[in-house]
PDB file of N, CA and C in Angstrom:
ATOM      1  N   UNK A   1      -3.540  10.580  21.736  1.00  0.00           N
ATOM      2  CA  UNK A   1      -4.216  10.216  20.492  1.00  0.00           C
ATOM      3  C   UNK A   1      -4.720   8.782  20.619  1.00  0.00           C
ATOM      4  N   UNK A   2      -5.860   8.038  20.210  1.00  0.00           N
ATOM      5  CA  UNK A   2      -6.305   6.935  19.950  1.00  0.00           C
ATOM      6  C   UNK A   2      -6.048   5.966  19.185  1.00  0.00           C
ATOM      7  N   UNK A   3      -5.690   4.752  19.554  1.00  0.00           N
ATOM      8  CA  UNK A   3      -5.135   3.886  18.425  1.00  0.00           C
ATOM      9  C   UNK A   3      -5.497   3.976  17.541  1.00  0.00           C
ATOM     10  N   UNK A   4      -6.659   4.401  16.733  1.00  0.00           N
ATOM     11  CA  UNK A   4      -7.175   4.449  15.590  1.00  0.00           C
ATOM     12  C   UNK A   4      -6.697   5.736  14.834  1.00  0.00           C
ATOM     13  N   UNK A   5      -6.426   6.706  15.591  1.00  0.00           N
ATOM     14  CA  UNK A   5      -5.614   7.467  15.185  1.00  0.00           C
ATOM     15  C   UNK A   5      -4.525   7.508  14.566  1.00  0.00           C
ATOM     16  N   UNK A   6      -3.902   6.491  15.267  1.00  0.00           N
ATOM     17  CA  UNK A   6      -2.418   5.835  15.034  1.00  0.00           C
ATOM     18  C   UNK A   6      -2.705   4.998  13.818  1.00  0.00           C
ATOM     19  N   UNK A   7      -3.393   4.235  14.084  1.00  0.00           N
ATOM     20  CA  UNK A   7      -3.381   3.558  12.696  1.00  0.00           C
ATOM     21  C   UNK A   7      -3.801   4.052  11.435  1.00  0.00           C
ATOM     22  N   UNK A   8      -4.712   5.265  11.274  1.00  0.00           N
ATOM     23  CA  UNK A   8      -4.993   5.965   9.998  1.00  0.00           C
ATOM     24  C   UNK A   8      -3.706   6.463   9.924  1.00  0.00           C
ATOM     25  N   UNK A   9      -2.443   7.273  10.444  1.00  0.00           N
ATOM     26  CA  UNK A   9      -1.469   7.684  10.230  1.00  0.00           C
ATOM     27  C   UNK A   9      -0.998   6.233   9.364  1.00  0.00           C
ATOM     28  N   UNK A  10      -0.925   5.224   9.702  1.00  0.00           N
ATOM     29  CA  UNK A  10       0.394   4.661   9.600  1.00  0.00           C
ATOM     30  C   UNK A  10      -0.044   4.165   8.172  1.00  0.00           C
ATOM     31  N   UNK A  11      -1.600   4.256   7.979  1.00  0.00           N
ATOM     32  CA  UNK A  11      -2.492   3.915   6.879  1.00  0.00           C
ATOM     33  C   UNK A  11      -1.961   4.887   5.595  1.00  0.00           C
ATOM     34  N   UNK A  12      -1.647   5.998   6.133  1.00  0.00           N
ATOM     35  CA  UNK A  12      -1.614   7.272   5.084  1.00  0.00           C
ATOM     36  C   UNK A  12      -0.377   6.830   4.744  1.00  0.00           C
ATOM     37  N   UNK A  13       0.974   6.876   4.892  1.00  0.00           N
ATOM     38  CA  UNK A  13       1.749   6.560   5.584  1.00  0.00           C
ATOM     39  C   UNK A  13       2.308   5.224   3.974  1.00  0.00           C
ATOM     40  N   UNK A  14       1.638   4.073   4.595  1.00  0.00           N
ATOM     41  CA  UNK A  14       1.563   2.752   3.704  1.00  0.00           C
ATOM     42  C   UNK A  14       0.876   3.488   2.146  1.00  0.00           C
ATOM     43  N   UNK A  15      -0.133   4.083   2.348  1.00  0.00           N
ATOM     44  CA  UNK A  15      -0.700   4.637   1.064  1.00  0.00           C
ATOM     45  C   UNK A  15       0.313   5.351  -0.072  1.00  0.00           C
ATOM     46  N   UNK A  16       0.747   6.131   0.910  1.00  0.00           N
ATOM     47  CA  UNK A  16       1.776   6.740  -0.072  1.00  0.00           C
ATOM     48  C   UNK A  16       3.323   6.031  -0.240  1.00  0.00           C
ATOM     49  N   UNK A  17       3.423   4.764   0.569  1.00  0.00           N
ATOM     50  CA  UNK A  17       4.258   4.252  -0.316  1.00  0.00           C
ATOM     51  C   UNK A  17       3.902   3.217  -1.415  1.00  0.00           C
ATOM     52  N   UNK A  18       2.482   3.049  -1.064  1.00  0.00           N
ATOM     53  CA  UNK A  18       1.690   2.348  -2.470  1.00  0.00           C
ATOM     54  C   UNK A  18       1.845   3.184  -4.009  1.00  0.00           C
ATOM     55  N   UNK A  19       1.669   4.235  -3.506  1.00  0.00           N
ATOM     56  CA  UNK A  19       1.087   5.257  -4.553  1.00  0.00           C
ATOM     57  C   UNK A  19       2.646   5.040  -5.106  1.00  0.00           C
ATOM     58  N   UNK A  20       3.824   5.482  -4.300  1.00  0.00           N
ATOM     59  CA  UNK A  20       5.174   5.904  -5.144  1.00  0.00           C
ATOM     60  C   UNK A  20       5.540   4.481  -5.854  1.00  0.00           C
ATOM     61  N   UNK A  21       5.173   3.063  -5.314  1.00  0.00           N
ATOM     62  CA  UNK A  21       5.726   2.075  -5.902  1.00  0.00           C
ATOM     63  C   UNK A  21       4.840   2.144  -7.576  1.00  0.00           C
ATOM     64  N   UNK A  22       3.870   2.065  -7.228  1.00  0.00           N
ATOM     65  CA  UNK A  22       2.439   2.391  -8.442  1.00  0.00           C
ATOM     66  C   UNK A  22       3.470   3.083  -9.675  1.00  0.00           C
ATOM     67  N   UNK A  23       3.733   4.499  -9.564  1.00  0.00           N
ATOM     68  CA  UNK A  23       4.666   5.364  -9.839  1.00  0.00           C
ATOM     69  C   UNK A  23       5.832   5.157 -10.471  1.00  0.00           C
ATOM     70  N   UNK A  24       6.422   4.481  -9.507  1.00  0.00           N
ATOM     71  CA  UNK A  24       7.470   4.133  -9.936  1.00  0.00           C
ATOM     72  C   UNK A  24       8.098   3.154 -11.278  1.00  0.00           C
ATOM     73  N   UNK A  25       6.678   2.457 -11.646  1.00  0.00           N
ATOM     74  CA  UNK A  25       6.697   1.830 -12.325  1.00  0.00           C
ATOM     75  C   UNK A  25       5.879   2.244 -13.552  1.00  0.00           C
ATOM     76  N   UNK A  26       5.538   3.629 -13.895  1.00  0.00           N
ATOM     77  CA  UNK A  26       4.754   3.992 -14.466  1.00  0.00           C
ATOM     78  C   UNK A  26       2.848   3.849 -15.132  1.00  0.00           C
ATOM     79  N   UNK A  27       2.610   3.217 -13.391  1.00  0.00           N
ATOM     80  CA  UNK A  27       1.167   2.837 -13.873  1.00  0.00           C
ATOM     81  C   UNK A  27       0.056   3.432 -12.925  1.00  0.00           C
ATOM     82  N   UNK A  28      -0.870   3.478 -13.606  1.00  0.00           N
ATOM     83  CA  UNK A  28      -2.028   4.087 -13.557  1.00  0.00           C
ATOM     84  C   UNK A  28      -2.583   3.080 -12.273  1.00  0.00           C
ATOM     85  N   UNK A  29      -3.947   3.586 -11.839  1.00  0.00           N
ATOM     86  CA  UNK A  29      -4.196   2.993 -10.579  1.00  0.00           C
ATOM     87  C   UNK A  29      -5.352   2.131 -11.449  1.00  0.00           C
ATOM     88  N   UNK A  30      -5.512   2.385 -12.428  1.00  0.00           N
ATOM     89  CA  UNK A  30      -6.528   1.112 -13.682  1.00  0.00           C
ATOM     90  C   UNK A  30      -5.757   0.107 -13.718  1.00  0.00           C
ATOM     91  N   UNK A  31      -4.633   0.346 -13.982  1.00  0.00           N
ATOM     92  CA  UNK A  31      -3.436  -0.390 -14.590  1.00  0.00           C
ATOM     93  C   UNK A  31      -3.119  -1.459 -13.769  1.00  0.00           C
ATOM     94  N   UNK A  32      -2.618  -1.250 -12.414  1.00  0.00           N
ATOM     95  CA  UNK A  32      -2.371  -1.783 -11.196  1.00  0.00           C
ATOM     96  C   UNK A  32      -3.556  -2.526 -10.871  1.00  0.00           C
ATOM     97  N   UNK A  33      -4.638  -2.075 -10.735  1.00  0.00           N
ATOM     98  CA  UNK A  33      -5.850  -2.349 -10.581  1.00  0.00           C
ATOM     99  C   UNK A  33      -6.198  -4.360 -10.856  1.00  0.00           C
ATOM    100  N   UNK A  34      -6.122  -3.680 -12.571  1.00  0.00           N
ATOM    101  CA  UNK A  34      -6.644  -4.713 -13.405  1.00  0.00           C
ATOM    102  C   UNK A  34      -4.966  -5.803 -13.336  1.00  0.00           C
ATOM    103  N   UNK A  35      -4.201  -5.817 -12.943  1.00  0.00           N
ATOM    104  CA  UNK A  35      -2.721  -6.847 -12.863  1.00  0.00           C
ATOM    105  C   UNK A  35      -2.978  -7.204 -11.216  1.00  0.00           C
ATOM    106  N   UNK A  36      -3.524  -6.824 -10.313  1.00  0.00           N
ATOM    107  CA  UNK A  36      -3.548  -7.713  -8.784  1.00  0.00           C
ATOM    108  C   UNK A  36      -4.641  -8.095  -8.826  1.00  0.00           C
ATOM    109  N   UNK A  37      -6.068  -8.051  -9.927  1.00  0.00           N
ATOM    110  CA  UNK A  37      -7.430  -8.281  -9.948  1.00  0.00           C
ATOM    111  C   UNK A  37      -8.020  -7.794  -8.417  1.00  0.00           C
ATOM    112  N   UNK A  38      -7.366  -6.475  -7.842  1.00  0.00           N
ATOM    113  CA  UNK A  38      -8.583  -5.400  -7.619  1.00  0.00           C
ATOM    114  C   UNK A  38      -9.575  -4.533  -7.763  1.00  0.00           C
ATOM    115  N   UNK A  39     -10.244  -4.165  -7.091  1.00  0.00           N
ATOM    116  CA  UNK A  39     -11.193  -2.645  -8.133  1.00  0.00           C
ATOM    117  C   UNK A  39     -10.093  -1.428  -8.109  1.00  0.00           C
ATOM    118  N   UNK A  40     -10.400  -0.772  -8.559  1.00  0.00           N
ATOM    119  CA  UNK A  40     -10.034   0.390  -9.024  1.00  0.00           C
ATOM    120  C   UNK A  40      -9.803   1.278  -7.581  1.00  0.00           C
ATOM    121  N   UNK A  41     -11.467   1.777  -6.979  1.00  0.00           N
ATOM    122  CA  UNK A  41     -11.838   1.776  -5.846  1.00  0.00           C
ATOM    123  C   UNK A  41     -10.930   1.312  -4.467  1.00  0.00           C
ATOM    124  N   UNK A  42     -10.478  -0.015  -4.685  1.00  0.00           N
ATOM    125  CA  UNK A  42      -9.343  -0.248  -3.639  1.00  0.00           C
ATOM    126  C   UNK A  42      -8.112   0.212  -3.706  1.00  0.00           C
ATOM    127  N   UNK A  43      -7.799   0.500  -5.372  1.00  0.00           N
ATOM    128  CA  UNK A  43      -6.578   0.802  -5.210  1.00  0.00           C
ATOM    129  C   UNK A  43      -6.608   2.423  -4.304  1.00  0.00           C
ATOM    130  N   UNK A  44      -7.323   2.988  -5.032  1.00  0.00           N
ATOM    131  CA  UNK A  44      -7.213   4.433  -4.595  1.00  0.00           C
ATOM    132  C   UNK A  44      -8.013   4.780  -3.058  1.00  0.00           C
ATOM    133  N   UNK A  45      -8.412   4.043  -2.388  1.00  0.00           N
ATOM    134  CA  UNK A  45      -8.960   4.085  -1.312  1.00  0.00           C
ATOM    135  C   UNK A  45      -7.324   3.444  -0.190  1.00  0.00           C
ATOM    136  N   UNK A  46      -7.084   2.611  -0.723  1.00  0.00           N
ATOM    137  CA  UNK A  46      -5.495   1.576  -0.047  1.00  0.00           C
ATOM    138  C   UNK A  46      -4.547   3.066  -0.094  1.00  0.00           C
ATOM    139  N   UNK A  47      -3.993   4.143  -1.480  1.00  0.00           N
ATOM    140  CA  UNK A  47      -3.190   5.089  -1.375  1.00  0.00           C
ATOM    141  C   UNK A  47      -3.572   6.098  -0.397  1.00  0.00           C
ATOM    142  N   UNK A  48      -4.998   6.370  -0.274  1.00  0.00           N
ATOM    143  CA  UNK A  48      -5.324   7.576   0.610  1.00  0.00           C
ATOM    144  C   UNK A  48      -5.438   7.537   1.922  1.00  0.00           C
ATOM    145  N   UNK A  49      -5.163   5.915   1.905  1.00  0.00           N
ATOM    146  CA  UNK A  49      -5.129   5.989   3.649  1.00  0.00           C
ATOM    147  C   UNK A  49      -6.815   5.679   4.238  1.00  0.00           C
ATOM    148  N   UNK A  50      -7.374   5.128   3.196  1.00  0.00           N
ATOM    149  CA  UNK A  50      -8.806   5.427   4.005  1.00  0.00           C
ATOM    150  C   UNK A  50      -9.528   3.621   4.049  1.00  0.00           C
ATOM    151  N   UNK A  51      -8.537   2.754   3.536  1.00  0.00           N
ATOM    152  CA  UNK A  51      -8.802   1.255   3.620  1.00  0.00           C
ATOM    153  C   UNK A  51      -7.941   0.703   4.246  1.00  0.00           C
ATOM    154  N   UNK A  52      -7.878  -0.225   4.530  1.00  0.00           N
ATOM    155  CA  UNK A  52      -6.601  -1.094   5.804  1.00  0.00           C
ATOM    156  C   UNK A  52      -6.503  -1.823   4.128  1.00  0.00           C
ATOM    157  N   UNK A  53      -5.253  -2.550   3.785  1.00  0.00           N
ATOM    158  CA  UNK A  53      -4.921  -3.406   2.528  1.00  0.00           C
ATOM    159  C   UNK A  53      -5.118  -4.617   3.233  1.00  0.00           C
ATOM    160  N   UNK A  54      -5.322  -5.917   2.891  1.00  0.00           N
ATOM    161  CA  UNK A  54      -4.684  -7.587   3.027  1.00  0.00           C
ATOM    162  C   UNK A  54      -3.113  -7.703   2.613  1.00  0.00           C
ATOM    163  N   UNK A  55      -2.678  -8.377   3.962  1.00  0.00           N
ATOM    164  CA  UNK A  55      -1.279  -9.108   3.235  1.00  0.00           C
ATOM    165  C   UNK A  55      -1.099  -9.679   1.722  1.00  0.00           C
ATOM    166  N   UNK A  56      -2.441  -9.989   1.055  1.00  0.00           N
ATOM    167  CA  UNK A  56      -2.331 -11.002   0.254  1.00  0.00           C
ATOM    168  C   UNK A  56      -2.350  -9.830  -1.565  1.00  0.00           C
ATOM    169  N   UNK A  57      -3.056  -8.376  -0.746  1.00  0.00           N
ATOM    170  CA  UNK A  57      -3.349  -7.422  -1.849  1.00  0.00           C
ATOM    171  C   UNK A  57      -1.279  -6.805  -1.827  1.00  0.00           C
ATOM    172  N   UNK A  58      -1.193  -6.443  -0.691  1.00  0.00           N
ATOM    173  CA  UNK A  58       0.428  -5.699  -0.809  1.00  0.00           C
ATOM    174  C   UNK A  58       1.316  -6.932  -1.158  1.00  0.00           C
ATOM    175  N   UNK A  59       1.114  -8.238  -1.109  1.00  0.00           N
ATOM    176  CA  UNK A  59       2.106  -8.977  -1.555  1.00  0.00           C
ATOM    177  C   UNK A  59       1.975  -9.215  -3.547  1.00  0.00           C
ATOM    178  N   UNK A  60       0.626  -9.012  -3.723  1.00  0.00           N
ATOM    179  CA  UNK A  60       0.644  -8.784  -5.531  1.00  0.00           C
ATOM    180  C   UNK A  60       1.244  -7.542  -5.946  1.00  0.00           C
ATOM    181  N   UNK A  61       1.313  -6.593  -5.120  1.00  0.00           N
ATOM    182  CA  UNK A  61       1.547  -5.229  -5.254  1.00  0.00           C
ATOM    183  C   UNK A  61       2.708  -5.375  -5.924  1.00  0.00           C
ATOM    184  N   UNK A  62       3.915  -6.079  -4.490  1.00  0.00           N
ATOM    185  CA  UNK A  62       5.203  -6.068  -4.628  1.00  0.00           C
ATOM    186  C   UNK A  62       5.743  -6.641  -5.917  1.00  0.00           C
ATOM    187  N   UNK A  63       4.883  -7.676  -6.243  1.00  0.00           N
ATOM    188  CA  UNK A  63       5.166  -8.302  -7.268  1.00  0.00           C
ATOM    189  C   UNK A  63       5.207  -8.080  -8.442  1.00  0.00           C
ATOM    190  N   UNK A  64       4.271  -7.392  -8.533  1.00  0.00           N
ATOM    191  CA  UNK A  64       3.923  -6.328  -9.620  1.00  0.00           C
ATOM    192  C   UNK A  64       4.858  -5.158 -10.091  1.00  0.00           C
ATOM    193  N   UNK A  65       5.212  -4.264  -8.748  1.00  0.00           N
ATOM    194  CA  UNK A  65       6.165  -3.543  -9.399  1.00  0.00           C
ATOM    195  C   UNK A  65       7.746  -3.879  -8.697  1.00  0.00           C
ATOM    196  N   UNK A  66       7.721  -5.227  -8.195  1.00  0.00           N
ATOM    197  CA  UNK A  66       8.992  -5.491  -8.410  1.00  0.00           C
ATOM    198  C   UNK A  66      10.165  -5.408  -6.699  1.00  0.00           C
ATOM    199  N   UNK A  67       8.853  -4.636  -6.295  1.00  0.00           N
ATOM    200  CA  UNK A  67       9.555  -4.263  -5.092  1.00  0.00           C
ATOM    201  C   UNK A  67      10.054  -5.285  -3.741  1.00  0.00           C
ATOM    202  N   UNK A  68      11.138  -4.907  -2.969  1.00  0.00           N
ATOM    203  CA  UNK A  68      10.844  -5.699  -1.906  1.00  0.00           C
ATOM    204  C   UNK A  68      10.960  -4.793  -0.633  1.00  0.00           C
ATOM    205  N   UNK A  69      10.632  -5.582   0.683  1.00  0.00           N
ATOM    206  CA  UNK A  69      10.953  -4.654   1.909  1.00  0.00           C
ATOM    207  C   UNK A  69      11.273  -5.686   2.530  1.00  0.00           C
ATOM    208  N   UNK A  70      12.721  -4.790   2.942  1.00  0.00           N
ATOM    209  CA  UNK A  70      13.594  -5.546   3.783  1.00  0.00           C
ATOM    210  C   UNK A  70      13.048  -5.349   5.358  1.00  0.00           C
ATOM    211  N   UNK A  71      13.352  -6.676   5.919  1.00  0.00           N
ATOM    212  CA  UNK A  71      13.023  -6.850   6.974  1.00  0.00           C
ATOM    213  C   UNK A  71      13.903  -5.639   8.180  1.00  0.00           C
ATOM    214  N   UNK A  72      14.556  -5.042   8.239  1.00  0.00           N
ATOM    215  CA  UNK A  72      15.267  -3.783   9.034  1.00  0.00           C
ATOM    216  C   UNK A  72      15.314  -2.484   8.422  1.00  0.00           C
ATOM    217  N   UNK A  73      14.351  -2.480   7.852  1.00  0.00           N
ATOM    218  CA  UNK A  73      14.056  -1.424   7.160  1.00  0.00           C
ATOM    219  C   UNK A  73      12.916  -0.289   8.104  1.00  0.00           C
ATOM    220  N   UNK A  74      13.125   0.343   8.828  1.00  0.00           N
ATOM    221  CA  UNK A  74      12.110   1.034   9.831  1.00  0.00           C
ATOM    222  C   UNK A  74      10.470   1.735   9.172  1.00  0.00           C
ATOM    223  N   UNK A  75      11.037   2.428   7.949  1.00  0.00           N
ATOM    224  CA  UNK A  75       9.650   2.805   7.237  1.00  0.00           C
ATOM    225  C   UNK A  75       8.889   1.777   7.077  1.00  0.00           C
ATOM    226  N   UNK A  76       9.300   0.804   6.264  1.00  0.00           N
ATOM    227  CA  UNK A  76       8.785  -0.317   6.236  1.00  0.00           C
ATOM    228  C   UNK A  76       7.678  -1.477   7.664  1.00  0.00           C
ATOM    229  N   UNK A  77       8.880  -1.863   8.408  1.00  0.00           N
ATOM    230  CA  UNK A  77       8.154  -1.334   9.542  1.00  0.00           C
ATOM    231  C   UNK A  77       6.577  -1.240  10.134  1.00  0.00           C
ATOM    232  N   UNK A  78       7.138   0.111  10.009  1.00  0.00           N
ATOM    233  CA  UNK A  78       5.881   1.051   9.990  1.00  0.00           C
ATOM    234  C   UNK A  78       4.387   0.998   9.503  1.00  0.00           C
ATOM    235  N   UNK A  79       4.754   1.019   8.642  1.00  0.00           N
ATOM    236  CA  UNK A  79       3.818   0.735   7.532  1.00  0.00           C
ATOM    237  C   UNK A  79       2.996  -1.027   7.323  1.00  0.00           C
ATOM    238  N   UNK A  80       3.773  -2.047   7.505  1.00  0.00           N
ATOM    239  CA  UNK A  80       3.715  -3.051   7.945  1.00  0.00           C
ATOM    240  C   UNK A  80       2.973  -3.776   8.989  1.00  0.00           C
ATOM    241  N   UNK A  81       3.335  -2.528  10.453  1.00  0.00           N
ATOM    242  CA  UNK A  81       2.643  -2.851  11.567  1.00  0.00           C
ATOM    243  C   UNK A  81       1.044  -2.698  11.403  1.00  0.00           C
ATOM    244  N   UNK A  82       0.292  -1.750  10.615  1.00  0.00           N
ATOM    245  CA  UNK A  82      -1.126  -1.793  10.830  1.00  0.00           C
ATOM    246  C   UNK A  82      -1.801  -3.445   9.907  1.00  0.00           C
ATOM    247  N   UNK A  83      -1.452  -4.217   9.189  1.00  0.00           N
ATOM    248  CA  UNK A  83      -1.787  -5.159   8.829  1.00  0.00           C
ATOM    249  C   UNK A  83      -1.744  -6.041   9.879  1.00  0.00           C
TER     250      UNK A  83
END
């Protein structure tokens, strides 16, 4: 498979742990949207795996709903490495 391959996986991957944090906190991808001053568009393009995020967009994320990722955390990781 092609690195780019690899990295849309790991993209999908990060997306859907965007989407569950989103979720988890009961908000809409408007919602989220308009609290990290993204478009709309990014948010839901960042969950599907079909945008690479900025460190600087997943670090409002976290903030937002609260989350953290621990540094030995392997999913994390993961997900981590395509940035």
């Amino acid at each position: 498979m092609s690195d780019n391959g690899g990295r849309h996986m790991n993209r999908k991957k990060l997306g859907e742990f965007l989407r569950h944090a989103r979720e988890s906190c009961s908000l809409n991808q408007t919602q989220l949207a308009e609290q990290i001053g993204y478009s709309i568009d990014s948010v839901s393009r960042w969950e599907q795996g079909k945008q690479a995020i900025t460190v600087e967009a997943l670090v409002s994320i976290l903030e937002v709903t609260h989350l953290q990722v621990m540094v030995g955390d392997k999913e994390a990781k993961a997900c981590i490495k395509i940035l």
